[in-house]
Structures are given as C-alpha cells and as structure tokens.
PDB file of N, CA and C in Angstrom:
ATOM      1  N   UNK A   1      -8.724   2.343 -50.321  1.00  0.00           N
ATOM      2  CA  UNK A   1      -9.784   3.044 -49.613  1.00  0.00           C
ATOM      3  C   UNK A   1     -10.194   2.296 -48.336  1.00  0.00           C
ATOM      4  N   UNK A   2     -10.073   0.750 -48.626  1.00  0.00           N
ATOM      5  CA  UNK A   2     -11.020  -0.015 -47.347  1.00  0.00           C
ATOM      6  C   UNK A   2      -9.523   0.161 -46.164  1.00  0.00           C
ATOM      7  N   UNK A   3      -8.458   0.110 -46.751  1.00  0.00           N
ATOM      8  CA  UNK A   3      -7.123   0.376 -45.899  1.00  0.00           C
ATOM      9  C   UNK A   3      -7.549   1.506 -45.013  1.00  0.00           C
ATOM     10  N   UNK A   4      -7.698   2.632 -45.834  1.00  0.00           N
ATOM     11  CA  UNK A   4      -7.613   4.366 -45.034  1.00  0.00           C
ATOM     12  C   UNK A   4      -8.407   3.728 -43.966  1.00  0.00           C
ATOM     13  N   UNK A   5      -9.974   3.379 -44.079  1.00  0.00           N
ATOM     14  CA  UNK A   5     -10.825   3.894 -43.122  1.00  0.00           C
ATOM     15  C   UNK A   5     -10.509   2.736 -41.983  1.00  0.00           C
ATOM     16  N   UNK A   6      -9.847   1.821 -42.379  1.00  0.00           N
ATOM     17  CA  UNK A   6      -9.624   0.745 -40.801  1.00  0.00           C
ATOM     18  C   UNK A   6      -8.257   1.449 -40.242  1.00  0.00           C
ATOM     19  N   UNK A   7      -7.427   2.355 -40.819  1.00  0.00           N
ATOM     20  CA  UNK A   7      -6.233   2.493 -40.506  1.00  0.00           C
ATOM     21  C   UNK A   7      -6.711   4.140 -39.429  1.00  0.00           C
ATOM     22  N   UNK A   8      -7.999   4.943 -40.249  1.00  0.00           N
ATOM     23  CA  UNK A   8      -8.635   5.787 -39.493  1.00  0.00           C
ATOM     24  C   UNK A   8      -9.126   5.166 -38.160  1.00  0.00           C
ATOM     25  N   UNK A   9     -10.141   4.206 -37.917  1.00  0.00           N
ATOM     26  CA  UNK A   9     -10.653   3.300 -36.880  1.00  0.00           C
ATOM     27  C   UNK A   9      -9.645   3.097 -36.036  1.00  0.00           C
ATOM     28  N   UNK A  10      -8.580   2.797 -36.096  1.00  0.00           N
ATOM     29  CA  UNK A  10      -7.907   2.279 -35.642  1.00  0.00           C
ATOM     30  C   UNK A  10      -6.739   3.433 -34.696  1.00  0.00           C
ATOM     31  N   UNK A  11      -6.727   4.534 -35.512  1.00  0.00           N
ATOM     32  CA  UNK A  11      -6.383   5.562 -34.583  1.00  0.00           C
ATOM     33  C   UNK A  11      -7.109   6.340 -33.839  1.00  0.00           C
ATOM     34  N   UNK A  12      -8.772   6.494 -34.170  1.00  0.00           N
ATOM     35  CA  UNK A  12      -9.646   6.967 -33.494  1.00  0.00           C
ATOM     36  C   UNK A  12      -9.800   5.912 -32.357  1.00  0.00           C
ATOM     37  N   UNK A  13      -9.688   4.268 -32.206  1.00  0.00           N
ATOM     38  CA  UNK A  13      -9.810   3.495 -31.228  1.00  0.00           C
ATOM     39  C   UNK A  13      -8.512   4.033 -29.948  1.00  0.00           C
ATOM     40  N   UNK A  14      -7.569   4.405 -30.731  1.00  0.00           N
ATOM     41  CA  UNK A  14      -6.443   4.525 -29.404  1.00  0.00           C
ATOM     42  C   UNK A  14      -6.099   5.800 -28.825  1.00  0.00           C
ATOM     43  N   UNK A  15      -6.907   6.846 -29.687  1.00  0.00           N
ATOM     44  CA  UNK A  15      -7.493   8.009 -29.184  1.00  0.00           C
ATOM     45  C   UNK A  15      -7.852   8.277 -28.033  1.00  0.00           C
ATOM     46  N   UNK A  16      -8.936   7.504 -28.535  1.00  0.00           N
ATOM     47  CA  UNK A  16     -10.064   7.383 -27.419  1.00  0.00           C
ATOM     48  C   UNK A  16      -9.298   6.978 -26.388  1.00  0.00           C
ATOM     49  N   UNK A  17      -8.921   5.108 -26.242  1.00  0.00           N
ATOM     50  CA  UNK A  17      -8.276   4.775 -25.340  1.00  0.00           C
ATOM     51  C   UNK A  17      -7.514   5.902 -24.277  1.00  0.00           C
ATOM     52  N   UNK A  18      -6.627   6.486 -24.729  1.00  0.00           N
ATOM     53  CA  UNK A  18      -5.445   7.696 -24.503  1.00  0.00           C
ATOM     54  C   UNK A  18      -6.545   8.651 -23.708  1.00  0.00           C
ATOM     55  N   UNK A  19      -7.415   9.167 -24.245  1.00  0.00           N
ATOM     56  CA  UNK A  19      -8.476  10.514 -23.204  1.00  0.00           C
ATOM     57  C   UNK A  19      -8.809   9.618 -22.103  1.00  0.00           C
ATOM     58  N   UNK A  20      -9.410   8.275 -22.093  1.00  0.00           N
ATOM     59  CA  UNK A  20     -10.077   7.582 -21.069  1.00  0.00           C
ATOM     60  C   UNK A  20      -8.717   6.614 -20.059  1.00  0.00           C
ATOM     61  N   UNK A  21      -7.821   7.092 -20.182  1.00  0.00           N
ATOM     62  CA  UNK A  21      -6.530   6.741 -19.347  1.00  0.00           C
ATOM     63  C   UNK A  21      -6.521   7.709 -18.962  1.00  0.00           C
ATOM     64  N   UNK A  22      -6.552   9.440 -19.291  1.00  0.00           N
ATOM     65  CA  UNK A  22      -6.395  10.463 -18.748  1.00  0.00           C
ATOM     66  C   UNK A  22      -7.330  10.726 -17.958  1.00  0.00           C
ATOM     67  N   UNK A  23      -8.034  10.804 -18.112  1.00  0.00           N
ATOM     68  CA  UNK A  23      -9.419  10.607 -16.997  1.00  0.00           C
ATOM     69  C   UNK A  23      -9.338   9.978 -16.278  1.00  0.00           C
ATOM     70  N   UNK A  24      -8.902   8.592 -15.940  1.00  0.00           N
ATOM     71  CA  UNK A  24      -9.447   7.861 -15.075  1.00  0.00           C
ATOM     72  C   UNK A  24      -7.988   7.474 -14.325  1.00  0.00           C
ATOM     73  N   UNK A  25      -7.109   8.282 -14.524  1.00  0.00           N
ATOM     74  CA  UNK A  25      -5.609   8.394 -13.726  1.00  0.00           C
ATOM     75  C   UNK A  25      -5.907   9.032 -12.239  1.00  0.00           C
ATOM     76  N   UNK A  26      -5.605   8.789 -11.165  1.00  0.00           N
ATOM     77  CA  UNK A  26      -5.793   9.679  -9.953  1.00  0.00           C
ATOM     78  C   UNK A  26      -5.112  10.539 -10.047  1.00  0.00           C
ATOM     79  N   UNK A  27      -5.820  11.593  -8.862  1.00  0.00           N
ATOM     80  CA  UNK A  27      -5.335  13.074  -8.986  1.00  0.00           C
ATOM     81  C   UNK A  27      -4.157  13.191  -7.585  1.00  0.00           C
ATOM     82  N   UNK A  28      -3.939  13.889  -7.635  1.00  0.00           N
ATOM     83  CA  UNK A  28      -2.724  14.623  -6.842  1.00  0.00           C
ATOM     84  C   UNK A  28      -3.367  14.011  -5.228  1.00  0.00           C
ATOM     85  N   UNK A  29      -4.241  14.270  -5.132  1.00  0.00           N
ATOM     86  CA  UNK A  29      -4.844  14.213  -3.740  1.00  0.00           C
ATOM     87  C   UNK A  29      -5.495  12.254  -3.173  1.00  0.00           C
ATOM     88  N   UNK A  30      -5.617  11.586  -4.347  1.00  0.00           N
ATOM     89  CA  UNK A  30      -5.841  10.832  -4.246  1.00  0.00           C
ATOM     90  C   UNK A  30      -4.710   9.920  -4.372  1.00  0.00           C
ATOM     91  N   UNK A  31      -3.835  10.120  -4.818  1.00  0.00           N
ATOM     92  CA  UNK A  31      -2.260   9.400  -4.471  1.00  0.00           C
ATOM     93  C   UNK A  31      -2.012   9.714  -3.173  1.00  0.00           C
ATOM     94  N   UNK A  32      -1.851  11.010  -2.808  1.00  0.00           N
ATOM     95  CA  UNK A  32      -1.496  11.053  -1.425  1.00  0.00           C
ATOM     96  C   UNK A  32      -2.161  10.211  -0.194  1.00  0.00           C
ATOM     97  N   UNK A  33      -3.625  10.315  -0.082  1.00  0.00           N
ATOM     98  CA  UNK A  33      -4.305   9.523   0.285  1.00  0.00           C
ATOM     99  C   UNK A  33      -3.942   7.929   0.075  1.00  0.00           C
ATOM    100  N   UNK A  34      -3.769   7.538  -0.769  1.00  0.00           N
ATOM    101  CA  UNK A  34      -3.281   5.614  -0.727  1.00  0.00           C
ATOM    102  C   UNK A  34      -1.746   6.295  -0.035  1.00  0.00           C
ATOM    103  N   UNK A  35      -0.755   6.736  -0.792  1.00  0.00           N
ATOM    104  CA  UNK A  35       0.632   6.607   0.494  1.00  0.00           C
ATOM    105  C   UNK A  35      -0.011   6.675   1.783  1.00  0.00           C
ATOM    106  N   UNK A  36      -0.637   7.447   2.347  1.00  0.00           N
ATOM    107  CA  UNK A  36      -0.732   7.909   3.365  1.00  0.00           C
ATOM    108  C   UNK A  36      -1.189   6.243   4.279  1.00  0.00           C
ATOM    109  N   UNK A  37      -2.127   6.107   3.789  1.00  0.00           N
ATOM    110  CA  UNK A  37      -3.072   4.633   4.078  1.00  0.00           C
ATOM    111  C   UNK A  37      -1.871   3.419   3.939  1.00  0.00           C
ATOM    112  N   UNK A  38      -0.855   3.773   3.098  1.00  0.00           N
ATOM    113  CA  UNK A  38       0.018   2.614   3.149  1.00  0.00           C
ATOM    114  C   UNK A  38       1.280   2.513   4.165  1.00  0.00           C
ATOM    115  N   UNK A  39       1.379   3.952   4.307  1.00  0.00           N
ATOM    116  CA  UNK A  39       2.415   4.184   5.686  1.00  0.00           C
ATOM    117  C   UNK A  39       1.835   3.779   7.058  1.00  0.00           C
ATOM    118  N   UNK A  40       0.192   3.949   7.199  1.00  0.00           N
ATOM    119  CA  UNK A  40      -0.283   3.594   8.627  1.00  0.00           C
ATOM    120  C   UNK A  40      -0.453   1.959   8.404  1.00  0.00           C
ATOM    121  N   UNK A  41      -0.571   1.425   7.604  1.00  0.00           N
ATOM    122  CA  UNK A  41      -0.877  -0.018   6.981  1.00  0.00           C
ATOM    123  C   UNK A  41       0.463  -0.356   7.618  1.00  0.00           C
ATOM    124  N   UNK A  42       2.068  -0.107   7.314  1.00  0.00           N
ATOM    125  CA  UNK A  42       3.009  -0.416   7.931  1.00  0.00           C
ATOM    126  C   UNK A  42       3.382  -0.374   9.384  1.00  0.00           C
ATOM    127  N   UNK A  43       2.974   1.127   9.997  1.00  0.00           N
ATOM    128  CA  UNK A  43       3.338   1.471  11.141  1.00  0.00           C
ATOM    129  C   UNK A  43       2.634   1.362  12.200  1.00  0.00           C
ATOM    130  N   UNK A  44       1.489   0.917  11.751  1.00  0.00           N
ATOM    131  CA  UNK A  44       0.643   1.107  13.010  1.00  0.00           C
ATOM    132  C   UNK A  44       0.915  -0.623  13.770  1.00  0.00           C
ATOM    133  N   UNK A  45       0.926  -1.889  13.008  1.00  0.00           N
ATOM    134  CA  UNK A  45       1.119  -2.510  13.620  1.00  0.00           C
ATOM    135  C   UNK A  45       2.202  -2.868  14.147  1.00  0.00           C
ATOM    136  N   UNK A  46       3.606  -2.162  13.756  1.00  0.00           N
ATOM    137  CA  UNK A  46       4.886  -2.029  14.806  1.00  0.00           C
ATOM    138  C   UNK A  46       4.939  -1.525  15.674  1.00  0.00           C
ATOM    139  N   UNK A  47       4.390  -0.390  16.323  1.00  0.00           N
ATOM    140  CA  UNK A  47       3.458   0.747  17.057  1.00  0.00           C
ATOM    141  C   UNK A  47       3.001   0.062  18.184  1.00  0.00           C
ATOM    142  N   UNK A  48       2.135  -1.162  17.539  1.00  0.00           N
ATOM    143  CA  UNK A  48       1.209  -1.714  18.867  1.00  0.00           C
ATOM    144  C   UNK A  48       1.799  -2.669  19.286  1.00  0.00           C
ATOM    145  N   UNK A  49       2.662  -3.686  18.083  1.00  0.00           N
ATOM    146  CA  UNK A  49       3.744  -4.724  18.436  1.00  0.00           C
ATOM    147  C   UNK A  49       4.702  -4.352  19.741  1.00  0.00           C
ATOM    148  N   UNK A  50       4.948  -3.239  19.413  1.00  0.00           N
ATOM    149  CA  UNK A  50       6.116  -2.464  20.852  1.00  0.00           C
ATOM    150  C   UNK A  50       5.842  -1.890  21.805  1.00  0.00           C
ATOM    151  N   UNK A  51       4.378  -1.477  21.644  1.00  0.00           N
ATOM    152  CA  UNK A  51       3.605  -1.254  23.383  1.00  0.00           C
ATOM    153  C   UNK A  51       2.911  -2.697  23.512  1.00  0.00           C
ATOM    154  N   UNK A  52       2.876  -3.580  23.103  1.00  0.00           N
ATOM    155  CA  UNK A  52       2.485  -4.489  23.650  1.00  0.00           C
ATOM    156  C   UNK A  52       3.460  -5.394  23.881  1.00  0.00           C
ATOM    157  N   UNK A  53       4.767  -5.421  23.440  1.00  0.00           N
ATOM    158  CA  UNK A  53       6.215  -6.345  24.094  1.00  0.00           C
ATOM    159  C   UNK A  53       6.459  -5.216  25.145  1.00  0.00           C
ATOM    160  N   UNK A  54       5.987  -3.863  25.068  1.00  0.00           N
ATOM    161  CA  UNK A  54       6.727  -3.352  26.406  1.00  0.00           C
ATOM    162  C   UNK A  54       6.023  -3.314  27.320  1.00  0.00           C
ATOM    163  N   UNK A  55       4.507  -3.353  27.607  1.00  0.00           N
ATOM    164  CA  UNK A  55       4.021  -3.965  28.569  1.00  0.00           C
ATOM    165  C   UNK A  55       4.288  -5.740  29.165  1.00  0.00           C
ATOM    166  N   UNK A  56       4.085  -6.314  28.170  1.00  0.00           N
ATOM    167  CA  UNK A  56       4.647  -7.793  28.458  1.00  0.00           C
ATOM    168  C   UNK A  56       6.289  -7.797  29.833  1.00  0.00           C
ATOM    169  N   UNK A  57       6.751  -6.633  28.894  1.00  0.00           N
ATOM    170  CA  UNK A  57       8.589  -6.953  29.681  1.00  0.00           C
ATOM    171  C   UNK A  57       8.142  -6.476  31.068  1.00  0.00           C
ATOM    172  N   UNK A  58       7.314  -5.235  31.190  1.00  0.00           N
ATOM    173  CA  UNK A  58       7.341  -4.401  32.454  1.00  0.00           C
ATOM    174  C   UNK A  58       6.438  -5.434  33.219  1.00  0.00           C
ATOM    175  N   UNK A  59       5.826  -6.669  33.259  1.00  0.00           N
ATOM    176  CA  UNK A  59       5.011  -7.187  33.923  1.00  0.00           C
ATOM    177  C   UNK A  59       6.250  -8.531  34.066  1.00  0.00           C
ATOM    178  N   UNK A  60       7.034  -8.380  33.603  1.00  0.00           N
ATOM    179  CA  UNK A  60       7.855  -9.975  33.927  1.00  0.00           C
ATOM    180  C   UNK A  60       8.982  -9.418  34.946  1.00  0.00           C
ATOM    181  N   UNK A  61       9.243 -10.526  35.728  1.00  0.00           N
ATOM    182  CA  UNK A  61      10.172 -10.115  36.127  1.00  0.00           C
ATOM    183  C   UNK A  61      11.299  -9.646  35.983  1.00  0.00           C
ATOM    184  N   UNK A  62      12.380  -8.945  36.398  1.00  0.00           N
ATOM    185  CA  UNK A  62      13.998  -8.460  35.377  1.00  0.00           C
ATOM    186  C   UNK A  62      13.277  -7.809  34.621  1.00  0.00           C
ATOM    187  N   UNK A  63      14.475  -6.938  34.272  1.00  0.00           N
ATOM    188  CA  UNK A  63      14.481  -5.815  32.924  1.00  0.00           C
ATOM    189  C   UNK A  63      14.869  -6.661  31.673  1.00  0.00           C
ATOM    190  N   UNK A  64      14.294  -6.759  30.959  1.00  0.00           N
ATOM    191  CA  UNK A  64      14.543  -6.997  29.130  1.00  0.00           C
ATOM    192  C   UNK A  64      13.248  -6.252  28.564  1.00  0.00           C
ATOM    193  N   UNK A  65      13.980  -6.768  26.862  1.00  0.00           N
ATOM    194  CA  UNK A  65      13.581  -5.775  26.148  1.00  0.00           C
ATOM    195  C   UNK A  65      12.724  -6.863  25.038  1.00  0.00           C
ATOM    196  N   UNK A  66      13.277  -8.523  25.551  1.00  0.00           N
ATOM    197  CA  UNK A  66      12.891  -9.478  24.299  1.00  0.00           C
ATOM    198  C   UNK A  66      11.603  -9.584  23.795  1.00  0.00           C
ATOM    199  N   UNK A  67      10.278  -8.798  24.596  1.00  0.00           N
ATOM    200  CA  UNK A  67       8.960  -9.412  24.104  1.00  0.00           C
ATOM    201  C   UNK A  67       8.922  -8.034  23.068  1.00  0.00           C
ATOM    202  N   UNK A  68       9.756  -6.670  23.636  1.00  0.00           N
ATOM    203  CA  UNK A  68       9.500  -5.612  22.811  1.00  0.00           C
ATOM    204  C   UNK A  68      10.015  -5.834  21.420  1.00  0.00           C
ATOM    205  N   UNK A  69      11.422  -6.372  21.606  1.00  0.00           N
ATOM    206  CA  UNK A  69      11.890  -6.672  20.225  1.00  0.00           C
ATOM    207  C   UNK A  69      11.199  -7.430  19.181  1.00  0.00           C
ATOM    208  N   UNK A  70      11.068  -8.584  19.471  1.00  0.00           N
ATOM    209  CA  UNK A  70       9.924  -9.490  19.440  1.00  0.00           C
ATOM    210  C   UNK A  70       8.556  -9.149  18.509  1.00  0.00           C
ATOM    211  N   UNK A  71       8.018  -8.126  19.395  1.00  0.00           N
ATOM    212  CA  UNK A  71       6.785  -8.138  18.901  1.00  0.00           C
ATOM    213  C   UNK A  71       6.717  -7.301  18.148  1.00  0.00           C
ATOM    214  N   UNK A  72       8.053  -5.693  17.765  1.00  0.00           N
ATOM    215  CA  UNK A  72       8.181  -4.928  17.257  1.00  0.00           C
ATOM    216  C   UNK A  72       8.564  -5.586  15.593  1.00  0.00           C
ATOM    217  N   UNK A  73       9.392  -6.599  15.871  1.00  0.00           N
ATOM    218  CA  UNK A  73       9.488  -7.426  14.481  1.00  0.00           C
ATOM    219  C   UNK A  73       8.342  -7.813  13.737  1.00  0.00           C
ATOM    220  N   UNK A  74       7.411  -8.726  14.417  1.00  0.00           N
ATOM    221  CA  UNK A  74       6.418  -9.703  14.342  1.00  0.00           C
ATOM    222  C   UNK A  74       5.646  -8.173  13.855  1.00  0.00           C
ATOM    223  N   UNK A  75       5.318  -6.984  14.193  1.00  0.00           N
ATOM    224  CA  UNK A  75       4.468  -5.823  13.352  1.00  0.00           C
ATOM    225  C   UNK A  75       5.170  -5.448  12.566  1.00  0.00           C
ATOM    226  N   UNK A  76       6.240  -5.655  12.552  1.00  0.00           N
ATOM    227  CA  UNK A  76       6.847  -4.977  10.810  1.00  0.00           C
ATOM    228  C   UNK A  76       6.536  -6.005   9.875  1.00  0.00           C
ATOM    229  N   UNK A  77       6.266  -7.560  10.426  1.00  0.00           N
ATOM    230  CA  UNK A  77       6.387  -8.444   8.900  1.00  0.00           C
ATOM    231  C   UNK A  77       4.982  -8.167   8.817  1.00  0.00           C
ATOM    232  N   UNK A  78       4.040  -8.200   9.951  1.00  0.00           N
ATOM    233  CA  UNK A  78       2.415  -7.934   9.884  1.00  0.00           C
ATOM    234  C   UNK A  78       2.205  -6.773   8.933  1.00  0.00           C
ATOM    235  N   UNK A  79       2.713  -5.962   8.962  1.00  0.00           N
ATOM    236  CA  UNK A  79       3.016  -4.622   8.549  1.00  0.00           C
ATOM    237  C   UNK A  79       3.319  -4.581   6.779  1.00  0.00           C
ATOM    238  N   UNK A  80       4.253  -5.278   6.999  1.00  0.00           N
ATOM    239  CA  UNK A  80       5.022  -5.392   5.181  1.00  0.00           C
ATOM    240  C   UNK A  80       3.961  -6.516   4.351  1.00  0.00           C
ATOM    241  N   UNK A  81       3.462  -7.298   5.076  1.00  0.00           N
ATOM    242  CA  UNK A  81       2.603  -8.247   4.061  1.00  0.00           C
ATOM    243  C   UNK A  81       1.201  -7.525   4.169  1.00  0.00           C
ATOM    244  N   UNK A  82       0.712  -7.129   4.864  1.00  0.00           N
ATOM    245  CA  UNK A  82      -0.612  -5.893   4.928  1.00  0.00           C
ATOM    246  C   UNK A  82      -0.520  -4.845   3.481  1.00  0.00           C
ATOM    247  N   UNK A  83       0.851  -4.476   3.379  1.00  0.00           N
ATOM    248  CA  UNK A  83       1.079  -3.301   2.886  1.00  0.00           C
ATOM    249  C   UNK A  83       1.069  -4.063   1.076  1.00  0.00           C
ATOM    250  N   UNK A  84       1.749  -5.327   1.235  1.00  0.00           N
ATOM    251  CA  UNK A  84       1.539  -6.196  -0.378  1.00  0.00           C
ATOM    252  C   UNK A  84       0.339  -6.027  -0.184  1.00  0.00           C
ATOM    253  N   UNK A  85      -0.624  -6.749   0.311  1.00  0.00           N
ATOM    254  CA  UNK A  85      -1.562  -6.854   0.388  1.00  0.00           C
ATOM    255  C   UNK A  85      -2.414  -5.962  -0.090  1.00  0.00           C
ATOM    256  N   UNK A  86      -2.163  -4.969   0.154  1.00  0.00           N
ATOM    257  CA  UNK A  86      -3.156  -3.248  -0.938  1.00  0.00           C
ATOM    258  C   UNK A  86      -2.661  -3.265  -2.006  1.00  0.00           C
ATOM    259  N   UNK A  87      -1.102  -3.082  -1.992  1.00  0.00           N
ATOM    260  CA  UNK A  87      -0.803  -3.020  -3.107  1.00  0.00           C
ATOM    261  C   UNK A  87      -1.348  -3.986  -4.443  1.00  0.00           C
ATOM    262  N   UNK A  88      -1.407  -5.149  -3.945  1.00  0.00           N
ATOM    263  CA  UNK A  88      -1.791  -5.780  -5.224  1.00  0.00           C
ATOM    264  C   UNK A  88      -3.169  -5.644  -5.257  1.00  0.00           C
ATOM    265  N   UNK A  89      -4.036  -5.474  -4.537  1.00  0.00           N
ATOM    266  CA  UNK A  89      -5.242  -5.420  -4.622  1.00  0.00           C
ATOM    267  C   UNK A  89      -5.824  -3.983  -5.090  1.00  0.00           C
ATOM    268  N   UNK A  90      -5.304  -2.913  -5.230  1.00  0.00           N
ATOM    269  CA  UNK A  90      -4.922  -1.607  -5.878  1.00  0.00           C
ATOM    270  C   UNK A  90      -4.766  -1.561  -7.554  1.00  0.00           C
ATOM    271  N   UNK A  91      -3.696  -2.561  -7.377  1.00  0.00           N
ATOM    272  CA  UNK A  91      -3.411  -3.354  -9.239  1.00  0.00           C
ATOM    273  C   UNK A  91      -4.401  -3.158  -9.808  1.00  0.00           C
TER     274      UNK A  91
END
C-alpha cells in the first residue's frame, strides 16, 4: 500500500513536470523573434566592418580592398562570438 501511493506521487510529480514544460516552451512567434535577433547579432557587425574598411580604402591612397577585407572579417568573428554569446545566455 505505502509502495502504490509513492509510486502514485511520483507519477503525479512528472505529470505535472510534463504540463509545466508545455507551457513554458516558446511559441512559434517567439522562436522566430530570437533567430531573427541572432541573424542581425551576426550581420550587422560585418555590414559596418565593410562600410567602414570601404571608407578607410576610398580615403587612402591607390585602390585596395585590404581595410574592407579586414574589417569585414574582424565583424564576422565580432559577429560569431556576439551570437555565442545569446546563445548561451538563452540556455
């Protein structure tokens, strides 16, 4: 008898658990929203990395492309550790 009712407890505990995971899962619209936030988290600072190496080049003398390349890199790693950066803090 003292078996049944802890073995009852014990499925009513993960019950529960199970409804309050369903609940508190995001919805359709709120996933989209974090991708969305995690794609500008990436792109925006490659974006500014490469108008700002391509102003740099157009103010130096000669044509190159090295401050664009450059700085277009330097916003993708800005970019990719930004983007850990939510992610784990999301966790």
């Amino acid at each position: 008898m003292k078996d049944d009712a802890r073995w009852e407890a014990t499925i009513r505990r993960r019950v529960e658990r199970m409804r309050q995971a369903e609940r508190d899962r995001p919805g359709l619209l709120a996933q989209t929203a974090y991708l969305g936030t995690l794609g500008l988290v990436v792109v925006l600072p490659m974006v500014g990395g490469a108008f700002l190496g391509r102003w740099l080049d157009e103010r130096l003398p000669g044509f190159c492309i090295h401050w664009t390349l450059s700085l277009l890199f330097a916003g993708l790693v800005v970019g990719v550790y930004s983007a850990y950066l939510l992610i784990k803090r999301h966790e």
